[in-house]
PDB file of N, CA and C in Angstrom:
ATOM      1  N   UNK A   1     -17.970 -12.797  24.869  1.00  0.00           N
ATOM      2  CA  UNK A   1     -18.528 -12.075  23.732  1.00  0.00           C
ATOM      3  C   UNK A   1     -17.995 -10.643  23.698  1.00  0.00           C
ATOM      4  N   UNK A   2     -18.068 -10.043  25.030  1.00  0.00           N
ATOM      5  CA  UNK A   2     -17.216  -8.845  24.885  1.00  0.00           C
ATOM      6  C   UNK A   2     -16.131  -8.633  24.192  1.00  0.00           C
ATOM      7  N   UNK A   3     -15.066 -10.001  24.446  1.00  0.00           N
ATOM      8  CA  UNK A   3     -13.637  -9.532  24.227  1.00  0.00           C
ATOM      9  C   UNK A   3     -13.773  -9.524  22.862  1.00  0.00           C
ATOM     10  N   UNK A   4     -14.520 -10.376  22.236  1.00  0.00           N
ATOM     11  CA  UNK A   4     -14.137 -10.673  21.110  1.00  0.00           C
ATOM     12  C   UNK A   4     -14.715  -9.030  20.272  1.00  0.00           C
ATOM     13  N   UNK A   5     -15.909  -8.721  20.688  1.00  0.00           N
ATOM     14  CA  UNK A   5     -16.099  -7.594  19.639  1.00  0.00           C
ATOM     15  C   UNK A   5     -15.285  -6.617  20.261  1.00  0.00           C
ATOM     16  N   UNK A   6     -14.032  -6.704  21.214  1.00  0.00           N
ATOM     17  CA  UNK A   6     -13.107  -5.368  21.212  1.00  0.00           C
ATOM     18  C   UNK A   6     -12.157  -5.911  20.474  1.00  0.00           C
ATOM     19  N   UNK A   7     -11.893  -6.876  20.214  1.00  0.00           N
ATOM     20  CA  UNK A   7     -11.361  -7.162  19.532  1.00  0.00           C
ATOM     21  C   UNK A   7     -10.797  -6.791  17.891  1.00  0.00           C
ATOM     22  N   UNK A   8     -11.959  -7.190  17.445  1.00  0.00           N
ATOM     23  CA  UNK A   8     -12.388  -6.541  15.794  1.00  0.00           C
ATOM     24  C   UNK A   8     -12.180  -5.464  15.424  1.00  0.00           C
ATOM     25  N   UNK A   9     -12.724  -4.053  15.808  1.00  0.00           N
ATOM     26  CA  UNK A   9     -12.202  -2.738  15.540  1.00  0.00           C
ATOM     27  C   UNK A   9     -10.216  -2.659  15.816  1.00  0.00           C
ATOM     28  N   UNK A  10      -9.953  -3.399  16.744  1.00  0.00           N
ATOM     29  CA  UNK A  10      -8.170  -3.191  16.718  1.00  0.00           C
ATOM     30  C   UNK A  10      -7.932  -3.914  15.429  1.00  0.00           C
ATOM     31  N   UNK A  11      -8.382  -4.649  15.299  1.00  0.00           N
ATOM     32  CA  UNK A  11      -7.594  -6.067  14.500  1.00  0.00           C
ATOM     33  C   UNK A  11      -7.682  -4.907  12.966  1.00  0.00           C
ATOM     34  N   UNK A  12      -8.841  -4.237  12.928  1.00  0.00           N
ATOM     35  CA  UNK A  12      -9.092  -3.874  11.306  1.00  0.00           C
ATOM     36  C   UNK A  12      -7.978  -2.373  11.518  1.00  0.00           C
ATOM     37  N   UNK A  13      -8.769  -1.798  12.415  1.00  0.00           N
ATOM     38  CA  UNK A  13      -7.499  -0.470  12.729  1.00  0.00           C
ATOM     39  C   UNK A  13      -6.133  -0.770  12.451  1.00  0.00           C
ATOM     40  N   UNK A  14      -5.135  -2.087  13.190  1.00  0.00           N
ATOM     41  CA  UNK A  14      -4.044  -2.180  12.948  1.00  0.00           C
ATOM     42  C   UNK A  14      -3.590  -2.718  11.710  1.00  0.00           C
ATOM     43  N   UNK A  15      -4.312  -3.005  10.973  1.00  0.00           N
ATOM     44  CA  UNK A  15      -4.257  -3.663   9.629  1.00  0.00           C
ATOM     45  C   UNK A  15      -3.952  -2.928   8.287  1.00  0.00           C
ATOM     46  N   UNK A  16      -5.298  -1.980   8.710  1.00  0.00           N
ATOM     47  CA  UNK A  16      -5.556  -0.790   7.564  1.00  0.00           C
ATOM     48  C   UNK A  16      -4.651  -0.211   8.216  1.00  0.00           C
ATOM     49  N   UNK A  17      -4.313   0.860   9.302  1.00  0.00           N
ATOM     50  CA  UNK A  17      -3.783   2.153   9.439  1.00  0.00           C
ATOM     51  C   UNK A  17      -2.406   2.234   9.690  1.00  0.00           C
ATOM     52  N   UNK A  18      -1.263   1.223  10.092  1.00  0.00           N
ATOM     53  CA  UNK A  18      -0.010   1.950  10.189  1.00  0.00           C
ATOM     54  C   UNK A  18       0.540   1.590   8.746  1.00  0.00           C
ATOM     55  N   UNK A  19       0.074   0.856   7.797  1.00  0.00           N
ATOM     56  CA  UNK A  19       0.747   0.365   7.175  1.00  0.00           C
ATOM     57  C   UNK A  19       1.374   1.882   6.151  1.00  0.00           C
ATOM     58  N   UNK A  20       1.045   2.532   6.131  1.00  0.00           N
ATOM     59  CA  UNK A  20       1.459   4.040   5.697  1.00  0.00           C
ATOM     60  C   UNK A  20       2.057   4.774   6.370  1.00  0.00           C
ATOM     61  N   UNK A  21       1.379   4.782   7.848  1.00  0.00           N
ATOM     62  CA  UNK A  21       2.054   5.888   9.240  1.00  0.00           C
ATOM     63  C   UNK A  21       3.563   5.080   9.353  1.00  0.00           C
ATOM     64  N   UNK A  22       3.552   3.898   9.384  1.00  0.00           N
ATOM     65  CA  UNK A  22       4.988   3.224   9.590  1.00  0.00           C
ATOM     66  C   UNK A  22       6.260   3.782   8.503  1.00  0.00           C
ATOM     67  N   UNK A  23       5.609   3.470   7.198  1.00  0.00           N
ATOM     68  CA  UNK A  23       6.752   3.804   6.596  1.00  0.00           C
ATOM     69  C   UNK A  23       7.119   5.478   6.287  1.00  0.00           C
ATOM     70  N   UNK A  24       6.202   6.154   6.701  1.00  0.00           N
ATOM     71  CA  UNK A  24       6.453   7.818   6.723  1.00  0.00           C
ATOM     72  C   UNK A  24       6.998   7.889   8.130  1.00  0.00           C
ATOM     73  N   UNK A  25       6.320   7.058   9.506  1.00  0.00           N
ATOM     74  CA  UNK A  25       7.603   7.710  10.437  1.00  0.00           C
ATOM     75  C   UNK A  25       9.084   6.894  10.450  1.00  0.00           C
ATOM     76  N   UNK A  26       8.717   5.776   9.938  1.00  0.00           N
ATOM     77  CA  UNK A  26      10.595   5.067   9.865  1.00  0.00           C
ATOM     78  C   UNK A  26      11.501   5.894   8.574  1.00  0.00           C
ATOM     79  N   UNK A  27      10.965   5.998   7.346  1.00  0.00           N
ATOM     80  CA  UNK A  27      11.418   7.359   6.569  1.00  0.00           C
ATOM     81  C   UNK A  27      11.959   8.529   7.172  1.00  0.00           C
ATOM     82  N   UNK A  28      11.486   9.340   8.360  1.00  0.00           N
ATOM     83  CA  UNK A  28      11.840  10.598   9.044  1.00  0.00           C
ATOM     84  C   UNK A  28      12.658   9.951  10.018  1.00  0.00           C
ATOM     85  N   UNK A  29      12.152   8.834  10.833  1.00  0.00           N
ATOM     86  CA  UNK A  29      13.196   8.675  11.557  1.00  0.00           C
ATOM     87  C   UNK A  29      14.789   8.503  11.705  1.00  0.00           C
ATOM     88  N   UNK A  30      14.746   7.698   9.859  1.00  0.00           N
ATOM     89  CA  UNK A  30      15.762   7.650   9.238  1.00  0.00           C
ATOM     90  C   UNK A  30      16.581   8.572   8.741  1.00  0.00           C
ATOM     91  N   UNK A  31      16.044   9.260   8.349  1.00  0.00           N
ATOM     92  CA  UNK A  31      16.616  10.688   7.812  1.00  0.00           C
ATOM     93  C   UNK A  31      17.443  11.405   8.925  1.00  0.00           C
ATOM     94  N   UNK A  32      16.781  11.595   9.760  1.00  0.00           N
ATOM     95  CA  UNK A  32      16.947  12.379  10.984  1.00  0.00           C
ATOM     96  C   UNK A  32      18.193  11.895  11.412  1.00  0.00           C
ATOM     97  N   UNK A  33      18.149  10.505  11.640  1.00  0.00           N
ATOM     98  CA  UNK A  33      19.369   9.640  12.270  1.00  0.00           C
ATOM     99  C   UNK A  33      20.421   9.752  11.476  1.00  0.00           C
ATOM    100  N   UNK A  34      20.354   9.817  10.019  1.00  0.00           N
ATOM    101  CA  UNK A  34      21.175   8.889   8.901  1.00  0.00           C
ATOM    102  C   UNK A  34      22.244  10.327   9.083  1.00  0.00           C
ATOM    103  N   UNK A  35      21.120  11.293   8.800  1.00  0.00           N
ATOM    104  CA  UNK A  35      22.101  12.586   8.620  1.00  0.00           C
ATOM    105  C   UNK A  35      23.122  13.017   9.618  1.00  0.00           C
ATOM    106  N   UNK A  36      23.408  13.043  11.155  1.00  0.00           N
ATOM    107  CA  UNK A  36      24.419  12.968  11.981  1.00  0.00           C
ATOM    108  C   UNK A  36      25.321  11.782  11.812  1.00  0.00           C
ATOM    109  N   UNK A  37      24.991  10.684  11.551  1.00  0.00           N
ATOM    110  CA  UNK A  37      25.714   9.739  11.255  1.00  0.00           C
ATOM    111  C   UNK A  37      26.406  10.143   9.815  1.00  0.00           C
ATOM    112  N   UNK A  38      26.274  10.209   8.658  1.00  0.00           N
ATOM    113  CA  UNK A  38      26.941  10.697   7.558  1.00  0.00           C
ATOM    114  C   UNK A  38      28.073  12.336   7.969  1.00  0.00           C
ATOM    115  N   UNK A  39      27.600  13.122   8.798  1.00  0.00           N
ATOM    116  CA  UNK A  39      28.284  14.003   9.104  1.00  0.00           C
ATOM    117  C   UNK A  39      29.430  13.627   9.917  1.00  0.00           C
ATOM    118  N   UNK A  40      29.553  12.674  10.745  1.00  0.00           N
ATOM    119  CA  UNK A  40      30.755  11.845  11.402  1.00  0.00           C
ATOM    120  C   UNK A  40      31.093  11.594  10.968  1.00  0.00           C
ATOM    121  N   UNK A  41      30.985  10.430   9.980  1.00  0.00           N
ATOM    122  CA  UNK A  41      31.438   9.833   8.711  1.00  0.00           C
ATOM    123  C   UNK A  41      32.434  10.675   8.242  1.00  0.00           C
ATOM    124  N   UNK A  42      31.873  11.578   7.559  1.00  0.00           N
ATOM    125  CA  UNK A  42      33.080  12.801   6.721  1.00  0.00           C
ATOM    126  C   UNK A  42      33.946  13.201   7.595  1.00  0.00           C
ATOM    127  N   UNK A  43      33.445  13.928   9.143  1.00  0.00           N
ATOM    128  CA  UNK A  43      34.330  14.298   9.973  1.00  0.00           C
ATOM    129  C   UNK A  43      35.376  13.368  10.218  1.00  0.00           C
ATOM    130  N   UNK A  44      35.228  12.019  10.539  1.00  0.00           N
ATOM    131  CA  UNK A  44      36.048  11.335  10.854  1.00  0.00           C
ATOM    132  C   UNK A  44      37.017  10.603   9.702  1.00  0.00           C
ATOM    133  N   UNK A  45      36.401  10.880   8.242  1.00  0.00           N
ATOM    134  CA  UNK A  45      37.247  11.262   6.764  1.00  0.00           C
ATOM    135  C   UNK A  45      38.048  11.884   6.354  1.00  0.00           C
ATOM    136  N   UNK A  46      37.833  12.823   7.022  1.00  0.00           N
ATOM    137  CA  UNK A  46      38.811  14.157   6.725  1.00  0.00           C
ATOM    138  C   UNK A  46      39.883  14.285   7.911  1.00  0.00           C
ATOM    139  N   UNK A  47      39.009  13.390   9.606  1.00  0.00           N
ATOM    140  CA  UNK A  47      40.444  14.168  10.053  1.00  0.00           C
ATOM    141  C   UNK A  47      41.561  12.334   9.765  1.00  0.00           C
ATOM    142  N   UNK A  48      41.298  11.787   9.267  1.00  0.00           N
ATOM    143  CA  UNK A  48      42.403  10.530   8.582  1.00  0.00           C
ATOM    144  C   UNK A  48      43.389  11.284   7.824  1.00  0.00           C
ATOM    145  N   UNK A  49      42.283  11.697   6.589  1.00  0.00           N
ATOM    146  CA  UNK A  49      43.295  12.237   5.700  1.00  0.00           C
ATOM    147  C   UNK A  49      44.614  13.455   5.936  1.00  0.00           C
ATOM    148  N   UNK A  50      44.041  13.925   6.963  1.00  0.00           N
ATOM    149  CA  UNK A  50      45.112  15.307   7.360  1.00  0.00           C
ATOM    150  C   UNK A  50      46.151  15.072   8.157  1.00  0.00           C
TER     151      UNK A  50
END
């Protein structure tokens, strides 16, 4: 009987609450990442072309 009512508060917590926190920290995480990666990108664009 215990497990089960520790149960319940996770089950509703994980349900309701990252579904927002997830896509705002994979959004930043992305950003964060995308942008050094695009800066190589060019770097390694430009030194082809020269």
């Amino acid at each position: 009987m215990e497990q089960e009512e520790l149960r319940l508060p996770l089950q509703k917590e994980g349900v309701v609450r990252p579904a927002e926190g997830n896509i705002a920290t994979g959004l930043v995480w992305g950003i964060l990442i995308s942008i050094p990666l695009w800066i190589s990108l060019i770097g390694w664009v430009m030194g082809i072309w020269r």
